[in-house]
Protein backbone atom coordinates (compact mmCIF):
# COMPACT_ATOMS: atom_id res chain seq x y z
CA UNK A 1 -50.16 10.48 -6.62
CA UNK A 2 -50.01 8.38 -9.46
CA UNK A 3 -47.02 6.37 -10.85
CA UNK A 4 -45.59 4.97 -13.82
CA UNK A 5 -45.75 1.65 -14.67
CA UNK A 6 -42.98 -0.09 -16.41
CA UNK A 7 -44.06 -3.05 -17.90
CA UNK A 8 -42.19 -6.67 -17.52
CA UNK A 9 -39.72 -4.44 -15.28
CA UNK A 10 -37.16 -7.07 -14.07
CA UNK A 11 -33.79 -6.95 -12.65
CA UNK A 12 -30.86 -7.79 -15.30
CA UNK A 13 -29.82 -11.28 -14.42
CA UNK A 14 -26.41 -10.58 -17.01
CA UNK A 15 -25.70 -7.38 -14.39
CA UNK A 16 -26.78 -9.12 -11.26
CA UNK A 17 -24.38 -11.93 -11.59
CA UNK A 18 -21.37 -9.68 -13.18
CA UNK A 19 -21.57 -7.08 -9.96
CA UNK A 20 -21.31 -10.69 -8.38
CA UNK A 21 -18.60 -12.03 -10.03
CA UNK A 22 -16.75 -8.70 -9.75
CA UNK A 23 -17.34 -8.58 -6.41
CA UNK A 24 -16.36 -12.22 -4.73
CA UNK A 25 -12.51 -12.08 -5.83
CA UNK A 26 -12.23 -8.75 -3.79
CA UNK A 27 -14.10 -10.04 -0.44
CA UNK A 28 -12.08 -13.32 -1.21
CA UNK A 29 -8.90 -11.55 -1.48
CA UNK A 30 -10.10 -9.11 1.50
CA UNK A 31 -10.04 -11.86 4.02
CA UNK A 32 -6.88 -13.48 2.74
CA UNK A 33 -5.17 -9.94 3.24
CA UNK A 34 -6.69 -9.48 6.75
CA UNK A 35 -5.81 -13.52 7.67
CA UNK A 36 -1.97 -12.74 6.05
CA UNK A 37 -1.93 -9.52 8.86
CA UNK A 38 -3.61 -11.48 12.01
CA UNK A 39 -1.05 -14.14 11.28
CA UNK A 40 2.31 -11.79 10.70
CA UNK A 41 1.26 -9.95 13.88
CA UNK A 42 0.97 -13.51 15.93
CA UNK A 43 4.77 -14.34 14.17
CA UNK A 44 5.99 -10.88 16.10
CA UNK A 45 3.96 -11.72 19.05
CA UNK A 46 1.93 -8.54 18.84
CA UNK A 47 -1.13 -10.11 19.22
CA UNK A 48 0.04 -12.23 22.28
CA UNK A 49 1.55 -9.09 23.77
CA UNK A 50 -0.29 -5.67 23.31
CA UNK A 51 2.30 -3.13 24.19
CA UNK A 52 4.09 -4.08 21.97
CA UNK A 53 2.10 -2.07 19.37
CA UNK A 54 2.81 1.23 21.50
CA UNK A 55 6.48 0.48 21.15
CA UNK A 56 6.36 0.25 17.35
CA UNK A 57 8.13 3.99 16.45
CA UNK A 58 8.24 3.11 12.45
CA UNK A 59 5.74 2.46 9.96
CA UNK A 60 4.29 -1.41 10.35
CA UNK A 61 3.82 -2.89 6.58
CA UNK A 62 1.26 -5.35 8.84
CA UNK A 63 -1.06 -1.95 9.51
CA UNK A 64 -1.25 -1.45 5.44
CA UNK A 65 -1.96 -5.51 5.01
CA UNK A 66 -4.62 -5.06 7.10
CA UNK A 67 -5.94 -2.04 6.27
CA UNK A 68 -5.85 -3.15 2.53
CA UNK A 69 -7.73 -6.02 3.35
CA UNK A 70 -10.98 -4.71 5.83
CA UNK A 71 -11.43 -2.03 3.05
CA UNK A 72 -11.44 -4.73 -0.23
CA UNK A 73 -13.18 -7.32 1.99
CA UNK A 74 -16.53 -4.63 3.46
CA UNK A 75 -16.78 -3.34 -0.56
CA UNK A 76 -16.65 -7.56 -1.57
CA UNK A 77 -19.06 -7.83 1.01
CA UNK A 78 -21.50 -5.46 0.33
CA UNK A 79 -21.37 -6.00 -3.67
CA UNK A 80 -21.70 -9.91 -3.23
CA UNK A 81 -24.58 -9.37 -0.90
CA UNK A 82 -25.99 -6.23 -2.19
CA UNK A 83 -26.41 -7.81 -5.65
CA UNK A 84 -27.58 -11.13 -4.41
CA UNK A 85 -29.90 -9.90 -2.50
CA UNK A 86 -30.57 -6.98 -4.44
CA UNK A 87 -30.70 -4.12 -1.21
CA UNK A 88 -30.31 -0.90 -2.28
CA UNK A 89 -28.48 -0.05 0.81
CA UNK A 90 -25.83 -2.15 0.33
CA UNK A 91 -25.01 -1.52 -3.22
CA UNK A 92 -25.82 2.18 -2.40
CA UNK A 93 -22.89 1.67 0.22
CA UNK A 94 -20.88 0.20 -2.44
CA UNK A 95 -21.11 2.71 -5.02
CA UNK A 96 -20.50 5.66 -2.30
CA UNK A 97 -17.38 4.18 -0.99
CA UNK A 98 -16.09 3.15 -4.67
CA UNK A 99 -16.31 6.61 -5.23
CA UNK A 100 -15.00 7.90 -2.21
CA UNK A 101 -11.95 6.13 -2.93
CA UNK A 102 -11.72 7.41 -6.32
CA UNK A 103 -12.06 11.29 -5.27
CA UNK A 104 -9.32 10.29 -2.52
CA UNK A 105 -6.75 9.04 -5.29
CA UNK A 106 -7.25 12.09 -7.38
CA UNK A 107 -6.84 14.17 -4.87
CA UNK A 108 -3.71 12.31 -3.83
CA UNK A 109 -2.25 12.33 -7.97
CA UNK A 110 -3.48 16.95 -7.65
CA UNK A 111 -1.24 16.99 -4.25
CA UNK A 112 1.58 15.09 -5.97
CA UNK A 113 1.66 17.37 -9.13
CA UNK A 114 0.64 20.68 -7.48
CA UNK A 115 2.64 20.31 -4.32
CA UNK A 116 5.66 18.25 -5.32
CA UNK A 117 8.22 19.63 -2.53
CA UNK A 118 5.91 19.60 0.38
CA UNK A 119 4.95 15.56 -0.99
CA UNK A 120 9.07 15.73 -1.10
CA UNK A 121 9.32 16.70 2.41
CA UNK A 122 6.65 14.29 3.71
CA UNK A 123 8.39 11.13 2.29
CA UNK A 124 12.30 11.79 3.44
CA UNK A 125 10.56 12.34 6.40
CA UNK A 126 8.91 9.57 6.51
CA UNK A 127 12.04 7.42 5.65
CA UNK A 128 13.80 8.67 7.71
CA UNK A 129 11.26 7.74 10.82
CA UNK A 130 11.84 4.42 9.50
CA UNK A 131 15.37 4.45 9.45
CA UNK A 132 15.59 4.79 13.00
CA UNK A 133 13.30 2.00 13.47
CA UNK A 134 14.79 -0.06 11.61
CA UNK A 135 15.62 -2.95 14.11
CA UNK A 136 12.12 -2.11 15.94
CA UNK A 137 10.16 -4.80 13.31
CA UNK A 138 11.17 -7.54 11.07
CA UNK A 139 9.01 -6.34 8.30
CA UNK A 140 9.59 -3.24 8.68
CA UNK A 141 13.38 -4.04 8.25
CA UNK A 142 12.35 -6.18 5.06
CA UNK A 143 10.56 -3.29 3.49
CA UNK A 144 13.46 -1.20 3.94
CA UNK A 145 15.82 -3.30 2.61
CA UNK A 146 13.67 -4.32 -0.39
CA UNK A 147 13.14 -0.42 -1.29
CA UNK A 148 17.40 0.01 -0.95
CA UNK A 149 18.04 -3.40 -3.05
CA UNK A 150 15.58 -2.46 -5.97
CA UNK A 151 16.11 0.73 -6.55
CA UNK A 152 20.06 0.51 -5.85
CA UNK A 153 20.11 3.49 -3.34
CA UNK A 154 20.85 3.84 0.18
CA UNK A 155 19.22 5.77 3.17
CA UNK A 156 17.05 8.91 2.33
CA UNK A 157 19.51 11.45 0.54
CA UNK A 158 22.40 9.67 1.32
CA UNK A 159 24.39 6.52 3.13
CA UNK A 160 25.15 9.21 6.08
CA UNK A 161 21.11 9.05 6.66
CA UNK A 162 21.65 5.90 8.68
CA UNK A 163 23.73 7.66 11.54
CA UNK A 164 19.77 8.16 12.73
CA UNK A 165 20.03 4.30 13.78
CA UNK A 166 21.49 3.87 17.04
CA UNK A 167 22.97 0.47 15.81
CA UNK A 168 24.58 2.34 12.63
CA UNK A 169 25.32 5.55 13.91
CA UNK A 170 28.97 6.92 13.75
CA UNK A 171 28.30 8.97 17.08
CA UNK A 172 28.19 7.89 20.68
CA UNK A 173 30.07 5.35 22.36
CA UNK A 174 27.89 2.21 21.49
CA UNK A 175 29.67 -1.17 20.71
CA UNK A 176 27.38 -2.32 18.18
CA UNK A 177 29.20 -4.21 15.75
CA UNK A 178 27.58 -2.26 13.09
CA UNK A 179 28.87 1.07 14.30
CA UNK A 180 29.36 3.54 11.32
CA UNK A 181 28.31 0.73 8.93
CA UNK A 182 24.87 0.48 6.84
CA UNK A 183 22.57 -2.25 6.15
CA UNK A 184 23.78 -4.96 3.57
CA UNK A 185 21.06 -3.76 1.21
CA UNK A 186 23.02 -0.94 0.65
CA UNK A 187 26.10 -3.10 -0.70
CA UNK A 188 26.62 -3.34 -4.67
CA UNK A 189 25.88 -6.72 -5.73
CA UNK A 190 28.98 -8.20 -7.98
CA UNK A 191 27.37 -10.58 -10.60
CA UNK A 192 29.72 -13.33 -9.42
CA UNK A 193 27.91 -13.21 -5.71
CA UNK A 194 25.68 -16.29 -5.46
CA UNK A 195 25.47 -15.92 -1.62
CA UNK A 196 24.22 -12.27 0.64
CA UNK A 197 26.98 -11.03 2.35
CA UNK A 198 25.15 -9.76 5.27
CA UNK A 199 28.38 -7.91 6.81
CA UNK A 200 29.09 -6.34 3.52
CA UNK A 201 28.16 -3.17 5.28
CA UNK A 202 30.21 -3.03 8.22
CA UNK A 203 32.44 -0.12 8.93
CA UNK A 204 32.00 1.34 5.46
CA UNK A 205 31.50 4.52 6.75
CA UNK A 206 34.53 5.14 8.53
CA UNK A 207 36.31 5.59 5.46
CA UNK A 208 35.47 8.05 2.61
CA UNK A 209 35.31 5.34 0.07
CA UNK A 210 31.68 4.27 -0.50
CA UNK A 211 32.59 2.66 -3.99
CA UNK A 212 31.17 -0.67 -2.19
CA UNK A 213 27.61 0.78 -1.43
CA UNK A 214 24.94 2.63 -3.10
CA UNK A 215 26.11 6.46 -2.75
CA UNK A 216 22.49 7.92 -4.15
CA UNK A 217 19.35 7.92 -1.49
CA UNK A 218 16.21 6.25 -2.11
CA UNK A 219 13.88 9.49 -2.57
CA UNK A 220 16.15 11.03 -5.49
CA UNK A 221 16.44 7.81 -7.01
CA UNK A 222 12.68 7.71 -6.86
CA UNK A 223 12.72 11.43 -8.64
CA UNK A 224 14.87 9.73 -11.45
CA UNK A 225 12.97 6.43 -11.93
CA UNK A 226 9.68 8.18 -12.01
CA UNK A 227 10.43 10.49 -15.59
CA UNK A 228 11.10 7.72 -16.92
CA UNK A 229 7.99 5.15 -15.97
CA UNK A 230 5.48 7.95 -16.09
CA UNK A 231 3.66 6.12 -18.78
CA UNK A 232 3.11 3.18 -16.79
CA UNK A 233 2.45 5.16 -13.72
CA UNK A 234 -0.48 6.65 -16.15
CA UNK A 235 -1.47 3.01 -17.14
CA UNK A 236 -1.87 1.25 -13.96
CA UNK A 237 -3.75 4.22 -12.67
CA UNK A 238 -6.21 4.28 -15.91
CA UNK A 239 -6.75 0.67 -15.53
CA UNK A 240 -7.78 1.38 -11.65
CA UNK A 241 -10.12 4.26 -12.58
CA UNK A 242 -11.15 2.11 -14.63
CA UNK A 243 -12.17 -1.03 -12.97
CA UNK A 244 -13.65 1.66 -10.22
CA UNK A 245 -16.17 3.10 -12.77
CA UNK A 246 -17.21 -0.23 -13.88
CA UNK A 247 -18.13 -1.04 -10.37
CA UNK A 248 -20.29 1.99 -9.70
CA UNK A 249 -21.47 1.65 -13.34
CA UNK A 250 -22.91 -1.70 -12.26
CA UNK A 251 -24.24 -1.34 -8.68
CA UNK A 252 -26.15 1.92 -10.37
CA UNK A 253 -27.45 0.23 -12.83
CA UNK A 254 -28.78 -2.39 -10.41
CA UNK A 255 -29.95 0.14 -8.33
CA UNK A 256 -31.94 1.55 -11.44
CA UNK A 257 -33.07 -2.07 -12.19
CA UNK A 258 -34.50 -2.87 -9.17
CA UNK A 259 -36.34 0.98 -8.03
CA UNK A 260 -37.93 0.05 -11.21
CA UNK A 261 -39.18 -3.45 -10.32
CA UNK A 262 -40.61 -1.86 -6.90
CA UNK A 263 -42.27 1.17 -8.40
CA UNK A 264 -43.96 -1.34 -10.62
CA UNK A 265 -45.57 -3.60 -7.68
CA UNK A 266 -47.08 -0.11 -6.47
């Protein structure tokens, strides 16, 4: 079999250092991300105390942290090293996953658009799982109240949403001191307030007045914020795509760079 020789084949020293320089703030950031979870998790004793984790019935923001941070720290990883050390395999690996990732968030933005109720259904749901958890996790309970603050809305569909709390709940015959009240995210903020009332919620609910709290829930105030930020929605997810292709577009061209440098030592 005979091959072609490509004469003064080299790798691209201009490529070799970009895919390097793209690379290190992600497997720097990675291992920030993952210290920032091992650490929150010690704060909650989690780590100290394993069964914790079992007991956990809401969504953990720690679990996305960390997640977040092994994926961007294994692709920073295998771009540093993979271009240093020019292996195939590595930036092969690299490339495969960028891409994987990329087919996963399209298929995410086609399920969104095609299947808008059943995405719909999936997130009350999911808020409302957390609403009953609320008091199970400190971050968790930070989340939640962030998401009610910003976006001036309270529970799911509505304040009523947080009867799913045992510590909130009109029903029973608990003596929380919260009884048929709602978190003090929920509470309008007056522009005179320079300290959080953190009682502003309690017993709002026994009363039909809710001109105090946010009356709207969180998922159809997301429905109303999104028309209206679709084009920067759009942008942010261009700018990902984009920053995606130009990492496959340089691990391939690496790749091509250094096949070429082997098949011309043959």
């Amino acid at each position: 079999m005979h091959y072609y020789r490509y004469e003064s084949a080299e790798v691209n020293c201009c490529y070799k250092y970009l895919m390097f320089s793209y690379n290190i703030i992600f497997w720097l950031a990675g291992g920030a991300f993952i210290a920032i979870g091992f650490w929150a998790w010690s704060e909650k004793g989690v780590l100290i105390d394993l069964t914790r984790m079992t007991q956990m019935h809401g969504f953990d923001p720690v679990w996305l942290v960390l997640a977040v941070g092994a994926v961007t720290f294994i692709l920073g990883f295998a771009g540093c090293v993979g271009a240093l050390r020019e292996n195939i395999c590595l930036l092969k690996f690299f490339s495969g996953l960028i891409g994987f990732i990329f087919f996963l968030e399209l298929t995410a933005v086609v399920l969104v658009v095609v299947f808008q109720g059943w995405v719909k259904d999936r997130i009350n749901d999911f808020f409302l799982n957390n609403i009953k958890a609320y008091r199970d996790d400190i971050d968790l309970q930070n989340l939640i109240d962030s998401l009610q603050r910003v976006n001036h809305c309270c529970g799911a569909q509505e304040p009523n949403d947080w009867d799913l709390n045992v510590y909130f709940s009109c029903n029973g015959t608990h003596r929380s001191r919260e009884k048929c009240g709602v978190p003090f995210s929920c509470c309008r903020k007056h522009p005179a307030d320079t300290v959080i009332n953190t009682q502003c919620g309690y017993d709002v609910r026994f009363s039909t007045d809710w001109s105090n709290i946010y009356s709207k829930g969180c998922i159809p105030a997301l429905e109303d914020w999104l028309p209206g930020n679709m084009y920067t929605v759009a942008i942010i997810f261009i700018v990902i795509s984009l920053l995606q292709m130009v990492g496959i577009y340089l691990a391939r061209t690496l790749i091509a760079d250094i096949e070429k440098v082997k098949l011309n030592y043959r």
